[in-house]
N, C-alpha and C. Protein backbone atom coordinates (compact mmCIF):
# COMPACT_ATOMS: atom_id res chain seq x y z
N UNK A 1 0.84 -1.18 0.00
CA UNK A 1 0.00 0.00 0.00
C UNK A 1 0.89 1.25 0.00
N UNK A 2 0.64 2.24 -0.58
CA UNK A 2 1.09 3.79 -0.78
C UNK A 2 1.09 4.56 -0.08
N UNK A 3 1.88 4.88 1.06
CA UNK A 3 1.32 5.76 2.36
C UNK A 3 1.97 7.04 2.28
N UNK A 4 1.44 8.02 2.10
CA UNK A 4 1.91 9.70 2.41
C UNK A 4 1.88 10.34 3.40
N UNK A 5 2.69 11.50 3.72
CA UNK A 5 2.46 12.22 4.99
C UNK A 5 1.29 12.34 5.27
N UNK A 6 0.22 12.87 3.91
CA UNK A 6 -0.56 13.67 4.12
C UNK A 6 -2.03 12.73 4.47
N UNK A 7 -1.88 10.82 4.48
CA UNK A 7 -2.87 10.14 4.37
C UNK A 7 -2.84 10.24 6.24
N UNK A 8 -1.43 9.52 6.31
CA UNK A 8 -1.35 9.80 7.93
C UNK A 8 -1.94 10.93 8.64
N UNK A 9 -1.84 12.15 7.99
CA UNK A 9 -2.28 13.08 9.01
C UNK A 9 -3.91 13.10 8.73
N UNK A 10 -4.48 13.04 7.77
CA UNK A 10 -6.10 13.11 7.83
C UNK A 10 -6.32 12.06 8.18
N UNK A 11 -5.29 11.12 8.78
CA UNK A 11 -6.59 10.04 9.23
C UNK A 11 -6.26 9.73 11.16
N UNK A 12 -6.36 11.38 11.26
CA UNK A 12 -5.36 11.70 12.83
C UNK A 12 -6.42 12.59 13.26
N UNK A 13 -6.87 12.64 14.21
CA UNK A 13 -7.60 13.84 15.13
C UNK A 13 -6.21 14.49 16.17
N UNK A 14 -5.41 15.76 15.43
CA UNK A 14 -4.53 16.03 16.32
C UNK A 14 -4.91 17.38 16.64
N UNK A 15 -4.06 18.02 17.72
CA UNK A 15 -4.17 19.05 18.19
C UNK A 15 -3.43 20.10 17.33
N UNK A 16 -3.48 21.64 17.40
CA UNK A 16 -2.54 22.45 16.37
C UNK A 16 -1.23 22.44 17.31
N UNK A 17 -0.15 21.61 16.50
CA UNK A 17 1.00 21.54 16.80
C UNK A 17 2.46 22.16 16.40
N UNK A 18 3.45 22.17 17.38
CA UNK A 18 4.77 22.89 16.28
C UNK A 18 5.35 21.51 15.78
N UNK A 19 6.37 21.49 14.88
CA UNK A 19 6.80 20.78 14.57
C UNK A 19 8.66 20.76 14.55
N UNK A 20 9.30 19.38 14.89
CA UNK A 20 10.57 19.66 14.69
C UNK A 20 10.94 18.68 13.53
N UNK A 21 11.99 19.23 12.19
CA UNK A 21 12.12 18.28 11.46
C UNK A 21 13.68 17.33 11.56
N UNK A 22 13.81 16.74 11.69
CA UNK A 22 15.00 16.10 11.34
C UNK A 22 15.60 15.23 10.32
N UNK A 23 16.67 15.16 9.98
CA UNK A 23 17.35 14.80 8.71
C UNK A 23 15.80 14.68 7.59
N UNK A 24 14.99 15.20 6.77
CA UNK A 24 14.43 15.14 6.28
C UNK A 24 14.50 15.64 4.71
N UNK A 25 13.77 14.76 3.83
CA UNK A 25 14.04 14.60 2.39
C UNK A 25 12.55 14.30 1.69
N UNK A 26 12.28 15.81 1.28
CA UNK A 26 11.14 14.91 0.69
C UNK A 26 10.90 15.94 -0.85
N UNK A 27 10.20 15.31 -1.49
CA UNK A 27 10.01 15.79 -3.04
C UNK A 27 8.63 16.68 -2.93
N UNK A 28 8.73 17.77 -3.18
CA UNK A 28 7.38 19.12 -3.42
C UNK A 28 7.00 19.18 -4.46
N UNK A 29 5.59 19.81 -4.52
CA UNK A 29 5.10 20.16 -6.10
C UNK A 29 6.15 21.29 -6.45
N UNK A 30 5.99 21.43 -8.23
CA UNK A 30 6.78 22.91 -8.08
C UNK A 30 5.83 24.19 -7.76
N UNK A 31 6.84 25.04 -7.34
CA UNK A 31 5.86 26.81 -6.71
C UNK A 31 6.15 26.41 -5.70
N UNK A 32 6.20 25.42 -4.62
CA UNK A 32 6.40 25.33 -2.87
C UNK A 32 7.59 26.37 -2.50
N UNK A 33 8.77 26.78 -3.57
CA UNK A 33 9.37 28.15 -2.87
C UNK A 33 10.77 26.81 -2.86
N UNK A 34 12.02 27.77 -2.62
CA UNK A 34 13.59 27.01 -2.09
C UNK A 34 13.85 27.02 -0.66
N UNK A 35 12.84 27.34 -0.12
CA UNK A 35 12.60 26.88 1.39
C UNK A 35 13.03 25.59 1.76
N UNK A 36 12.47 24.47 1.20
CA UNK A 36 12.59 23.28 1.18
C UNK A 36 14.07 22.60 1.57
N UNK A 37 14.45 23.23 0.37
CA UNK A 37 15.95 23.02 0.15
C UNK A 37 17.00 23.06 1.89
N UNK A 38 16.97 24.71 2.26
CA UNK A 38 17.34 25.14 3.50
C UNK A 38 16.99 23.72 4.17
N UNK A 39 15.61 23.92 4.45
CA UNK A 39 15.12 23.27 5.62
C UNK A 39 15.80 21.35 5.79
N UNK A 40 16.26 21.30 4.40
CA UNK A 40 16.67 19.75 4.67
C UNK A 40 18.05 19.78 4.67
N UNK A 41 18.36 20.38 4.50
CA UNK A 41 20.13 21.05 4.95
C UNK A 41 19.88 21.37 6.58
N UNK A 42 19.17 22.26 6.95
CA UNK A 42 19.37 22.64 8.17
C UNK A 42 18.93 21.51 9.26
N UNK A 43 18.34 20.87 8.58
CA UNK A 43 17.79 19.39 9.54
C UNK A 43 18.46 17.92 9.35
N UNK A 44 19.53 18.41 8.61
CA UNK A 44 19.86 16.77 8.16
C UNK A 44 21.52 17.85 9.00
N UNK A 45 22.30 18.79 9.13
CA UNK A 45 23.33 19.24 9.70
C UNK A 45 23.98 19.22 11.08
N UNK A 46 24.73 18.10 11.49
CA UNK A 46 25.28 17.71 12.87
C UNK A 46 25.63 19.00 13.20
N UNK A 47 25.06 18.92 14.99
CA UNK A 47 25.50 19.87 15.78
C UNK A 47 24.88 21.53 15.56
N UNK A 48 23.34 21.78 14.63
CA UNK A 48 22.54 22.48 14.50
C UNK A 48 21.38 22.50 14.99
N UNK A 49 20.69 22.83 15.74
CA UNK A 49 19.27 22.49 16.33
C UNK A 49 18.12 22.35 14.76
N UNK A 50 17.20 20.90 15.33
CA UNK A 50 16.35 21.03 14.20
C UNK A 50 15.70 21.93 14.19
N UNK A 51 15.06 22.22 12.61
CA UNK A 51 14.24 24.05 12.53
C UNK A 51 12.87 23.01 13.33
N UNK A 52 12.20 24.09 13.47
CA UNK A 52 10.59 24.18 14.14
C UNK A 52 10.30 24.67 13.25
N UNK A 53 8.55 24.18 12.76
CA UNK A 53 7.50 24.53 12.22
C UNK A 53 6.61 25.17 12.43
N UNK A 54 5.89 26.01 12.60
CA UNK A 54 4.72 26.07 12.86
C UNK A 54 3.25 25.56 12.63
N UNK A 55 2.54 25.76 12.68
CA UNK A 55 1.52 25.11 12.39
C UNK A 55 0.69 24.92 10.55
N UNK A 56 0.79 25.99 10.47
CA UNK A 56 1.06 27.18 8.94
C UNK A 56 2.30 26.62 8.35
N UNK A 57 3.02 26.56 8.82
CA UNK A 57 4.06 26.08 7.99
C UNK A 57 4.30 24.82 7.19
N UNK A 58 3.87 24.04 8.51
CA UNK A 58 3.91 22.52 8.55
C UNK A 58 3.01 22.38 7.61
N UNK A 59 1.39 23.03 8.09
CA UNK A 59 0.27 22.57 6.40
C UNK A 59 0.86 22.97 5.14
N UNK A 60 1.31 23.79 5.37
CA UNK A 60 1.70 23.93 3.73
C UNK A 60 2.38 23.24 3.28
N UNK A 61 3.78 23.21 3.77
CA UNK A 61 4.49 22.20 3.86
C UNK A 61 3.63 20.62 3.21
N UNK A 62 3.24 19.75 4.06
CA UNK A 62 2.36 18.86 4.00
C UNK A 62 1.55 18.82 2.49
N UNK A 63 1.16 19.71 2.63
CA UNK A 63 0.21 20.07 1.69
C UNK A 63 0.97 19.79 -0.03
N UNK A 64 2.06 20.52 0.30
CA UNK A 64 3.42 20.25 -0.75
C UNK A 64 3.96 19.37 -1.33
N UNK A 65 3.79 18.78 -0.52
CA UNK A 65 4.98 17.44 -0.51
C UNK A 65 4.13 16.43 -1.41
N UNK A 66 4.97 15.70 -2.18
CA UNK A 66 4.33 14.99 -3.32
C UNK A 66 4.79 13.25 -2.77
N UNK A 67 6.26 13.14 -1.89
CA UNK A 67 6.84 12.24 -1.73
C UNK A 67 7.54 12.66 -0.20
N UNK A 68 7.01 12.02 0.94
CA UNK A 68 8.15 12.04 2.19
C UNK A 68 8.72 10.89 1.85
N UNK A 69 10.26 11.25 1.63
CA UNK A 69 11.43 10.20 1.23
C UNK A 69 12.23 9.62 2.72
N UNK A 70 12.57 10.56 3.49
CA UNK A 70 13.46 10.38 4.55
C UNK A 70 12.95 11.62 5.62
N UNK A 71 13.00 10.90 7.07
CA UNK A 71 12.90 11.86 7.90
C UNK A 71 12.22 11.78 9.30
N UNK A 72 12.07 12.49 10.07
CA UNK A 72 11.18 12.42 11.79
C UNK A 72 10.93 13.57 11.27
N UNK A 73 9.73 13.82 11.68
CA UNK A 73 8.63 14.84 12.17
C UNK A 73 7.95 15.15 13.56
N UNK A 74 8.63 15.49 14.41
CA UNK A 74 7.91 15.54 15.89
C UNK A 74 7.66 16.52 16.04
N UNK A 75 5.46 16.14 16.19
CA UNK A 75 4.78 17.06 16.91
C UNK A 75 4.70 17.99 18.69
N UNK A 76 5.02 18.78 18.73
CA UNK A 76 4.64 19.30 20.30
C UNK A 76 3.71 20.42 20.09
N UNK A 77 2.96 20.50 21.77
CA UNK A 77 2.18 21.36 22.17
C UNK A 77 3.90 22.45 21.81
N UNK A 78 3.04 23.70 21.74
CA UNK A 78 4.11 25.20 21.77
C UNK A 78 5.16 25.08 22.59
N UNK A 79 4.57 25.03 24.26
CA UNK A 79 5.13 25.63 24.79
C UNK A 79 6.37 24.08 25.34
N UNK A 80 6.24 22.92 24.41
CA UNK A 80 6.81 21.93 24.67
C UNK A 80 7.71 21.43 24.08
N UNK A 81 7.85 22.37 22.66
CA UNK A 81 8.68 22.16 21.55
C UNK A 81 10.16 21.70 22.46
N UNK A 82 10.76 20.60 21.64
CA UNK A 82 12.10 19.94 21.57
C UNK A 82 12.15 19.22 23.22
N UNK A 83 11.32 19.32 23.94
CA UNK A 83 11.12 17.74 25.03
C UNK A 83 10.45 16.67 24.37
N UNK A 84 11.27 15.39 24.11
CA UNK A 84 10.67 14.66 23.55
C UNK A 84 9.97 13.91 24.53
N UNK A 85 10.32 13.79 25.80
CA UNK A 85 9.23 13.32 26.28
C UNK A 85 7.68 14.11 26.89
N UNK A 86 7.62 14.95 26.48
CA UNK A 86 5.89 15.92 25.65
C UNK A 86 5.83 15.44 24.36
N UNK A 87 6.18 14.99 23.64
CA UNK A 87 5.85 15.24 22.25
C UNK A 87 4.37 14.19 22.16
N UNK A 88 3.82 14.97 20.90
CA UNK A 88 2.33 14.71 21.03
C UNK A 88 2.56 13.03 19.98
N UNK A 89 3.29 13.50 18.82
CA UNK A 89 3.08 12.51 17.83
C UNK A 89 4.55 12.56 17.34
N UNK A 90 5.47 11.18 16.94
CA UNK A 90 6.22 11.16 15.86
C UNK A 90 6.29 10.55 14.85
N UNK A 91 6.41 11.18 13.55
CA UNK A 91 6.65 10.16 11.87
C UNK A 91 7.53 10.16 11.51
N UNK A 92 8.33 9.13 11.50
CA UNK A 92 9.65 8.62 10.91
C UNK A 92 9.36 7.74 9.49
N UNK A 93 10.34 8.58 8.56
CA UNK A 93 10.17 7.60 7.51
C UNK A 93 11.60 7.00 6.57
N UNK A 94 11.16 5.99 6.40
CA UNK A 94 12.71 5.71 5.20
C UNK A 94 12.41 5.09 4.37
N UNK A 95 13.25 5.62 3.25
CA UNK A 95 13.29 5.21 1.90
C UNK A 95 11.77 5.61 1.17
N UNK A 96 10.92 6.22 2.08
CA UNK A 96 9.15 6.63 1.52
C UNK A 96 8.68 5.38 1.49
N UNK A 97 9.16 4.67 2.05
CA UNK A 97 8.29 3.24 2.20
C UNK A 97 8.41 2.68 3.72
N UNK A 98 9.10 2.69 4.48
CA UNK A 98 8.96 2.12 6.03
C UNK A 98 8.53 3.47 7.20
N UNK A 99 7.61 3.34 7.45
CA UNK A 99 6.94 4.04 8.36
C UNK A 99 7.06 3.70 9.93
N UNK A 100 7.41 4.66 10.54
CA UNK A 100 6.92 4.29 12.22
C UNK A 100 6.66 5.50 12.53
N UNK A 101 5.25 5.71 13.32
CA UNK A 101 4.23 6.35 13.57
C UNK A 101 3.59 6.36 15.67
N UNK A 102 4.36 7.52 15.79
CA UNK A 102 4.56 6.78 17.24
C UNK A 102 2.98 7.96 18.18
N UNK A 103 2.11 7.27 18.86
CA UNK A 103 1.16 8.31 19.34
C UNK A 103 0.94 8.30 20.56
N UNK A 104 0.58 9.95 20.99
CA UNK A 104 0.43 9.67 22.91
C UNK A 104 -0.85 9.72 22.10
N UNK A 105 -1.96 8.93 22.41
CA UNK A 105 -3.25 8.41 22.40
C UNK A 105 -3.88 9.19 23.47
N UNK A 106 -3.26 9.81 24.42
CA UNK A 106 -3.80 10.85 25.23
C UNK A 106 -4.52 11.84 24.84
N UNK A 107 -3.55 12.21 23.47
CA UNK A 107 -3.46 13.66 22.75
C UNK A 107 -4.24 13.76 21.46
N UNK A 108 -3.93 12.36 21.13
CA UNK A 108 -3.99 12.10 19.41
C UNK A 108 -5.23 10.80 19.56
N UNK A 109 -6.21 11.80 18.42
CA UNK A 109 -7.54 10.58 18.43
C UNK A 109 -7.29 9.79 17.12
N UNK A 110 -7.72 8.74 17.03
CA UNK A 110 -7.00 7.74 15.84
C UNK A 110 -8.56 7.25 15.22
N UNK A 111 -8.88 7.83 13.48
CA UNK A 111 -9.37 6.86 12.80
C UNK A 111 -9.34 5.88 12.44
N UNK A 112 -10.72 5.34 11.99
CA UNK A 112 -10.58 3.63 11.49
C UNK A 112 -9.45 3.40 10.37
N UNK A 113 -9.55 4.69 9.47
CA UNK A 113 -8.77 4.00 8.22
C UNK A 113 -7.26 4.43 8.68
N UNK A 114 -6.64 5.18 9.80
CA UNK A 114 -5.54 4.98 10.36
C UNK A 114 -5.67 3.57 10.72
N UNK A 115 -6.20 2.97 11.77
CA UNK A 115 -5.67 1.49 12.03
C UNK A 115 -5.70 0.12 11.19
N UNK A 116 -6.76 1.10 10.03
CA UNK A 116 -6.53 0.08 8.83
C UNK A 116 -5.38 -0.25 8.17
N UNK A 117 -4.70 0.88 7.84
CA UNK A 117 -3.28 0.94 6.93
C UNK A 117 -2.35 0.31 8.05
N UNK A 118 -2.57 0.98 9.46
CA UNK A 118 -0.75 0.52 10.37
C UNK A 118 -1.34 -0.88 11.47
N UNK A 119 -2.71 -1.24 11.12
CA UNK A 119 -2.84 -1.91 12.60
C UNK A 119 -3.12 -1.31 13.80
N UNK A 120 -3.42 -2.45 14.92
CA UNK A 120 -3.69 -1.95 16.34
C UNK A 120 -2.59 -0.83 16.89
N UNK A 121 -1.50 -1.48 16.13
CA UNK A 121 0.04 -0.57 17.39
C UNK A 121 0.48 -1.74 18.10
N UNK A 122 1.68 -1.12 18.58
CA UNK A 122 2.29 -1.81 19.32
C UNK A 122 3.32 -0.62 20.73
N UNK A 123 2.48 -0.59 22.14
CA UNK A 123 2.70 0.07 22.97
C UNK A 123 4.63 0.45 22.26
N UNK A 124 4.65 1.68 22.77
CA UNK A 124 5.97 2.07 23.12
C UNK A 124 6.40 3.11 24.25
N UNK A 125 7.90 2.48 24.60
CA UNK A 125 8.08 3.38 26.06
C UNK A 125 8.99 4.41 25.29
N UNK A 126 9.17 4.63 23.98
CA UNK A 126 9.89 6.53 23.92
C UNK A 126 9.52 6.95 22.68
N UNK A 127 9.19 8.23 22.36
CA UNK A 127 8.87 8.57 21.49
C UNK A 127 9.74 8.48 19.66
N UNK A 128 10.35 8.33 20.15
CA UNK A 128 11.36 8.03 18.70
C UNK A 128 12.44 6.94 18.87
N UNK A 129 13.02 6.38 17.55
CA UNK A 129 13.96 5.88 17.06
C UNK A 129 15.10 6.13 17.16
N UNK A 130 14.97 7.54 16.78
CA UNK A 130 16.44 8.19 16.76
C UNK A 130 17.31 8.46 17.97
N UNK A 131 18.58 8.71 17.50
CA UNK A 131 18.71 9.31 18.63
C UNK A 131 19.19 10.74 18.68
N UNK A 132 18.92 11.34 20.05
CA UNK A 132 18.03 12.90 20.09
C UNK A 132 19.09 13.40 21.54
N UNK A 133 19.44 14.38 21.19
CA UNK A 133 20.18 15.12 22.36
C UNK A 133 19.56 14.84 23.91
N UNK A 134 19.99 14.59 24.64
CA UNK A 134 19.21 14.90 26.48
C UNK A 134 18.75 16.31 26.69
């Protein structure tokens, strides 16, 4: 099956979130602007803090994107940005084909055709894969 940023997020009841990107690679319509460009330089660059999104940003963004190739996307409330243990939601992707989709279920309400595409879940004790500064 074909999964996009943008199937994941409509099939999400989330809150308006910031976003942090890391090492991220993904293909835009054209007109999205050389923003893009920066932003996967500045997020894929050791020893740079990842950029933050805004909310506005992120949709458009989203909205853009034709292909998420490579990357984490972690959602926070504002005032929570870069504690990963607040973070509301994370999407990790590789190669645009392996997905892990991590949710505080606290925060984040989950449609049917979300658990259709990924399944029940499988509990986890940290929000990401990666690894992420203390």
């Amino acid at each position: 099956m074909d999964v996009e940023l943008d199937d994941i997020l409509e099939s999400l009841y989330l809150p308006e979130l910031h976003w942090t990107a890391e090492d991220i690679f993904v293909n835009v319509s054209p007109g999205f602007g050389s923003g893009i460009r920066e932003l996967e330089q500045v997020s894929g660059t050791p020893g740079l803090p990842n950029p933050v999104l805004d909310h506005a940003t992120f949709t458009r963004l989203v909205a853009a994107t034709v292909q998420f190739i490579q990357g984490e996307f972690i959602g926070f409330e504002e005032a929570d940005v870069g504690q990963l243990d607040k973070a509301v939601i994370v999407i990790d992707v590789v190669d645009g084909a392996w997905w892990t989709v991590i949710l505080d279920l606290d925060r984040v309400g989950v449609q049917d055709r979300f658990t259709s595409t990924f399944g029940e879940g499988t509990p986890a004790t940290a929000m990401s894969r990666r690894p992420h500064d203390a």
